[in-house]
N, C-alpha and C. Protein backbone atom coordinates (compact mmCIF):
# COMPACT_ATOMS: atom_id res chain seq x y z
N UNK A 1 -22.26 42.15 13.76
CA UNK A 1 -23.61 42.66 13.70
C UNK A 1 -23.79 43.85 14.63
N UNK A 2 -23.16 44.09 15.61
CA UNK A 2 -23.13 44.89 16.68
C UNK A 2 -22.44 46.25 15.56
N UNK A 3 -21.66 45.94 15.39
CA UNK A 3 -21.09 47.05 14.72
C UNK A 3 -22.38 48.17 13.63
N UNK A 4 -22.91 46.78 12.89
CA UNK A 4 -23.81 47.40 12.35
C UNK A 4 -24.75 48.26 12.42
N UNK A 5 -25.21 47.74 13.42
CA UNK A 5 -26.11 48.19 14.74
C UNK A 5 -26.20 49.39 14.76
N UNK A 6 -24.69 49.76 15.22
CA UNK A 6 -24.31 50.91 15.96
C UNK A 6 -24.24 52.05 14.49
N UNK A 7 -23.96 51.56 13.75
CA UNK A 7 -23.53 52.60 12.61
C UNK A 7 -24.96 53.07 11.83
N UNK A 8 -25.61 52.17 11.91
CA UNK A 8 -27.55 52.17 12.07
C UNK A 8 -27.64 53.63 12.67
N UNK A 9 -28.08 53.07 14.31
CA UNK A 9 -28.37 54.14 15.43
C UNK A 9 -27.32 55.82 14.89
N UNK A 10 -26.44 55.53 14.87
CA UNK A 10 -25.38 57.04 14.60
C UNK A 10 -25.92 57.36 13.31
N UNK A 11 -26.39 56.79 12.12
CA UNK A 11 -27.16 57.44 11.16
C UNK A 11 -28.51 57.80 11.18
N UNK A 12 -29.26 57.74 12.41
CA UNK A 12 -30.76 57.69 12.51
C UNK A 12 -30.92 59.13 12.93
N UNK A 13 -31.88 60.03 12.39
CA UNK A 13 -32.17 61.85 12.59
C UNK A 13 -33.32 61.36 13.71
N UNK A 14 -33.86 60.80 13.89
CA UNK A 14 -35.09 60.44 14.41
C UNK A 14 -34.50 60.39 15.97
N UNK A 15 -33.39 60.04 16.55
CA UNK A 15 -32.90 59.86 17.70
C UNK A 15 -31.60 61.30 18.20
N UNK A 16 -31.62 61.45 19.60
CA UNK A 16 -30.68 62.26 19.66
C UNK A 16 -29.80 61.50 20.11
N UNK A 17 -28.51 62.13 20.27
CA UNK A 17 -27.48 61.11 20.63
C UNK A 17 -27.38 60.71 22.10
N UNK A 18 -27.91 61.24 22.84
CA UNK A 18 -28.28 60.07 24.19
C UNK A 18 -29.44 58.79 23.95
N UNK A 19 -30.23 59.03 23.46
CA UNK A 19 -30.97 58.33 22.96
C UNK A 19 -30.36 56.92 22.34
N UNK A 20 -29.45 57.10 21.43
CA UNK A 20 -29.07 55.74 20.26
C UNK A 20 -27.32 55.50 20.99
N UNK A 21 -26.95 56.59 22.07
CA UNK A 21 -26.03 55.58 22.84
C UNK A 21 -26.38 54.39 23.87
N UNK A 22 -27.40 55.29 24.34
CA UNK A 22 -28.23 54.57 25.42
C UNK A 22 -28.60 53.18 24.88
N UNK A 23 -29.61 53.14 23.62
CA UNK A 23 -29.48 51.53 22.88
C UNK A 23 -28.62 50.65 22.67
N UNK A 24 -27.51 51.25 22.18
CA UNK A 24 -26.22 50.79 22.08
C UNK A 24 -25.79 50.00 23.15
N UNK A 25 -25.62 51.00 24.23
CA UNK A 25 -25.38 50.46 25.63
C UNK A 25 -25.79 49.07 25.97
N UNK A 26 -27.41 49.66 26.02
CA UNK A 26 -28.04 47.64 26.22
C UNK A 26 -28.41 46.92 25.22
N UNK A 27 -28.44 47.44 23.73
CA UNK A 27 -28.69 46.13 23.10
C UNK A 27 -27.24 45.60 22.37
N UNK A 28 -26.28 46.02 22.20
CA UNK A 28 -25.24 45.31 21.83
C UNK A 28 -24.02 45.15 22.70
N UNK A 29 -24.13 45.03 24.18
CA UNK A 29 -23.31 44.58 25.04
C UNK A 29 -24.14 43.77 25.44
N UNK A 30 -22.80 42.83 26.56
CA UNK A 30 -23.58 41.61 27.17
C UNK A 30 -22.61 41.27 27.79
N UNK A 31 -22.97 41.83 29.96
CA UNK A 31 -24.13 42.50 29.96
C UNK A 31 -24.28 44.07 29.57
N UNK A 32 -25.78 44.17 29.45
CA UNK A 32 -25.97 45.24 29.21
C UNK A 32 -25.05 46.78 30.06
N UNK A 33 -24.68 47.73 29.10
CA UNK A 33 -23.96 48.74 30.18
C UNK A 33 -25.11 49.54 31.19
N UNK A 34 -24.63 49.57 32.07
CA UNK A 34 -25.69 50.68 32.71
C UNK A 34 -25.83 51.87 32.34
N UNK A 35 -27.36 52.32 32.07
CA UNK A 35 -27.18 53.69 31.32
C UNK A 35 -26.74 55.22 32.23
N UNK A 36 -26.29 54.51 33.36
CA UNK A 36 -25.38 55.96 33.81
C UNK A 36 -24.00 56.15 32.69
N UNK A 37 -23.63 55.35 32.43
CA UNK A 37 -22.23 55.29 31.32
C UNK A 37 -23.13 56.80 30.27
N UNK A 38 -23.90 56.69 29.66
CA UNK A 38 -24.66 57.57 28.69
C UNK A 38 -24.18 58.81 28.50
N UNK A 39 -23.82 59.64 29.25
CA UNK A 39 -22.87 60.67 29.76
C UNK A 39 -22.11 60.78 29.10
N UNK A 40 -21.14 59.97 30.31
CA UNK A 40 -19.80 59.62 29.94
C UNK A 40 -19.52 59.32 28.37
N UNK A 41 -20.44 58.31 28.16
CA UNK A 41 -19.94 58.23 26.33
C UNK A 41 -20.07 58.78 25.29
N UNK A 42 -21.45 59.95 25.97
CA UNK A 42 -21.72 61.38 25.05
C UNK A 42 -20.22 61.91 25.50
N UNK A 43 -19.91 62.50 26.21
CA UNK A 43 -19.05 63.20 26.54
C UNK A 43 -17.54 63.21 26.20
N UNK A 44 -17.24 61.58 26.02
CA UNK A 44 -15.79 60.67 25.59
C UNK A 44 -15.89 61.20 23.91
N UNK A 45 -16.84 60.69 23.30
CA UNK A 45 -17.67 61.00 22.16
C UNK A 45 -17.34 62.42 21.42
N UNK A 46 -17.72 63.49 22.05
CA UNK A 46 -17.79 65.02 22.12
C UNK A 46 -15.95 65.21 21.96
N UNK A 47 -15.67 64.72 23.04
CA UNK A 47 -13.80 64.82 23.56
C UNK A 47 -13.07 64.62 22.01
N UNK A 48 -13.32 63.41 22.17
CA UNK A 48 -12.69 62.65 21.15
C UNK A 48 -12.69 63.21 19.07
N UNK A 49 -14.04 63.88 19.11
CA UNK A 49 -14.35 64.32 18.20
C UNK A 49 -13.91 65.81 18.14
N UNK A 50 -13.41 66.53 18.87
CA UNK A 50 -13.02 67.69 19.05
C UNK A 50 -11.32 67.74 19.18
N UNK A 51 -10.61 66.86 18.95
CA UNK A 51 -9.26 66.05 19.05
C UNK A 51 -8.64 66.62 20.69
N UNK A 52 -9.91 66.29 21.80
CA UNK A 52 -9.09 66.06 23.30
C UNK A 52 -9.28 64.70 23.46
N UNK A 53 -9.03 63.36 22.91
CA UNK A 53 -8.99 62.05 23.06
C UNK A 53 -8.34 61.64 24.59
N UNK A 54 -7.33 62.74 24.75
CA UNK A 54 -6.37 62.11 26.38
C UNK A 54 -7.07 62.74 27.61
N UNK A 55 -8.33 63.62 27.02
CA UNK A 55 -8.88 64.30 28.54
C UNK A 55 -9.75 63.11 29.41
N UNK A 56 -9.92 63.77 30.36
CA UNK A 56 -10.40 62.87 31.39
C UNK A 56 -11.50 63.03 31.52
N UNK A 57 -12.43 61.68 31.77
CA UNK A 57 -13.56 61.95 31.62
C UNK A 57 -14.28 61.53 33.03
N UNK A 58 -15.24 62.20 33.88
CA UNK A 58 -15.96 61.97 34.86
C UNK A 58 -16.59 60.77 34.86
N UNK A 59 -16.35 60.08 36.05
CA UNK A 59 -17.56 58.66 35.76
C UNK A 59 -18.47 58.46 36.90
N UNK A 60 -19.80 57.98 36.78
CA UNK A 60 -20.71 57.71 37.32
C UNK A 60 -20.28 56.91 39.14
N UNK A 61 -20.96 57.17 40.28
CA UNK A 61 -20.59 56.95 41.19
C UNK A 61 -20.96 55.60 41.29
N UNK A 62 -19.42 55.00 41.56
CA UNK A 62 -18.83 53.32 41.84
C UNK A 62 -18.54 52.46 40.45
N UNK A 63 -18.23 53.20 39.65
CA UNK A 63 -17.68 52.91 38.79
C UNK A 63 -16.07 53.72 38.40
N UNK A 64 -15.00 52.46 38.02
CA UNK A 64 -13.55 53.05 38.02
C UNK A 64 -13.40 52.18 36.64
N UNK A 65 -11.79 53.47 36.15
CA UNK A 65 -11.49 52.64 35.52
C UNK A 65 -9.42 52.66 35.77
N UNK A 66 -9.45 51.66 35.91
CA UNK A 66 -8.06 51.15 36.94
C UNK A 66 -7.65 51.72 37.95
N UNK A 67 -9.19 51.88 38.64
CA UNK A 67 -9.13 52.42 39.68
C UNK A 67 -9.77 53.76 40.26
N UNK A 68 -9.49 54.42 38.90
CA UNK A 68 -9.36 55.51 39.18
C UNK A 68 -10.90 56.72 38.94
N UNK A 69 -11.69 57.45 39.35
CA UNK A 69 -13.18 57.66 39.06
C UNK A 69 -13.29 58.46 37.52
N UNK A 70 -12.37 58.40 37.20
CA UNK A 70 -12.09 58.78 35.78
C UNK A 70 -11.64 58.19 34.94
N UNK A 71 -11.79 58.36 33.33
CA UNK A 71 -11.12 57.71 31.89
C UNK A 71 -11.02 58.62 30.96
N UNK A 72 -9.90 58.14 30.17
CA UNK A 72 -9.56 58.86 29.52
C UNK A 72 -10.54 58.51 27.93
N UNK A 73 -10.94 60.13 27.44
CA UNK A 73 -11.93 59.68 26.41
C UNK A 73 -12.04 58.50 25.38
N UNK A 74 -10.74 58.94 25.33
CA UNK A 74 -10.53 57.32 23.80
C UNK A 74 -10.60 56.09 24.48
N UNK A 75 -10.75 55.76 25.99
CA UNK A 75 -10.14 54.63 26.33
C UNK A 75 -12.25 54.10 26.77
N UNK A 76 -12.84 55.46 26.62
CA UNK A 76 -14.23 55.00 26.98
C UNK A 76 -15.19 54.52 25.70
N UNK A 77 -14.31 56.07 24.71
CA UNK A 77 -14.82 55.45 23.03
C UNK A 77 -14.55 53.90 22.98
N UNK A 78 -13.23 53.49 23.20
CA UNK A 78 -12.75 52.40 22.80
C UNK A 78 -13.59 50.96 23.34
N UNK A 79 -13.47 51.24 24.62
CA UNK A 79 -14.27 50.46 25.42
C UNK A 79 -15.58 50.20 25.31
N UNK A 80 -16.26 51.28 24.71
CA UNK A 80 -17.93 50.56 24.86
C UNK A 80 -18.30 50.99 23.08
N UNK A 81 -16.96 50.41 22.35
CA UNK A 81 -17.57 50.53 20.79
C UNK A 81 -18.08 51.30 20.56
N UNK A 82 -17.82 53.28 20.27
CA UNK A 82 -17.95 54.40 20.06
C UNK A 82 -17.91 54.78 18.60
N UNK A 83 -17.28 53.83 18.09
CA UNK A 83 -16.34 54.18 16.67
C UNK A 83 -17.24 55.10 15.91
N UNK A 84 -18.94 54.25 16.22
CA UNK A 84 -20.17 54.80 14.69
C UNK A 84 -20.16 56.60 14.97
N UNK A 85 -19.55 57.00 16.28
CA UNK A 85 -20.16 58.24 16.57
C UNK A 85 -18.76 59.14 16.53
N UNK A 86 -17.67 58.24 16.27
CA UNK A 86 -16.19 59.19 15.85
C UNK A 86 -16.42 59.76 14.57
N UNK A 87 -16.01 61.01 14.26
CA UNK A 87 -15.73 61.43 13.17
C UNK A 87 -14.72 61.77 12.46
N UNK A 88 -13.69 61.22 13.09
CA UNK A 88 -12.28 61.38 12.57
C UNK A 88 -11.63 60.14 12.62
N UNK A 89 -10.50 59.96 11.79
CA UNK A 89 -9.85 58.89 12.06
C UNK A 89 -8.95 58.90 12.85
N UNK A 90 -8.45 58.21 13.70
CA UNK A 90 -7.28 57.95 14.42
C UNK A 90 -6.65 56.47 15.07
């Protein structure tokens, strides 16, 4: 259903895309993501759709990912269920 959700929000003209990530964020995780991620997943989003999937992406202060204050785009698409807003396959 989450999936659905999401493929909903990415077809809606009525929202911009911070807007229907931001929903995404808190209504189909649990818990909710914090909407500092919003950015970041516009941005992973943007990467990923432009075929830089391995660039690195800036993250919100005190948040890591294995450690490190950065992720790599596909690994943020991947992570917070991005797919509705990919436009390519891979």
């Amino acid at each position: 259903m989450g999936s659905n959700f999401a493929n909903d929000l990415a077809g809606m003209d009525t929202l911009t895309l911070d807007q229907a990530v931001g929903i995404h964020l808190q209504s189909n995780h649990y818990p909710p993501v914090p909407l500092s991620m919003v950015q970041p997943c516009v941005d992973a989003i943007i990467a990923v759709n432009d075929w830089r999937a391995d660039e690195n992406i800036e993250l919100p202060n005190g948040i890591t990912y294995k450690g490190s204050p950065t992720a790599p785009a596909w690994a943020i698409v991947e992570q917070h269920h991005l797919d509705a807003w990919v436009s390519i396959d891979e």
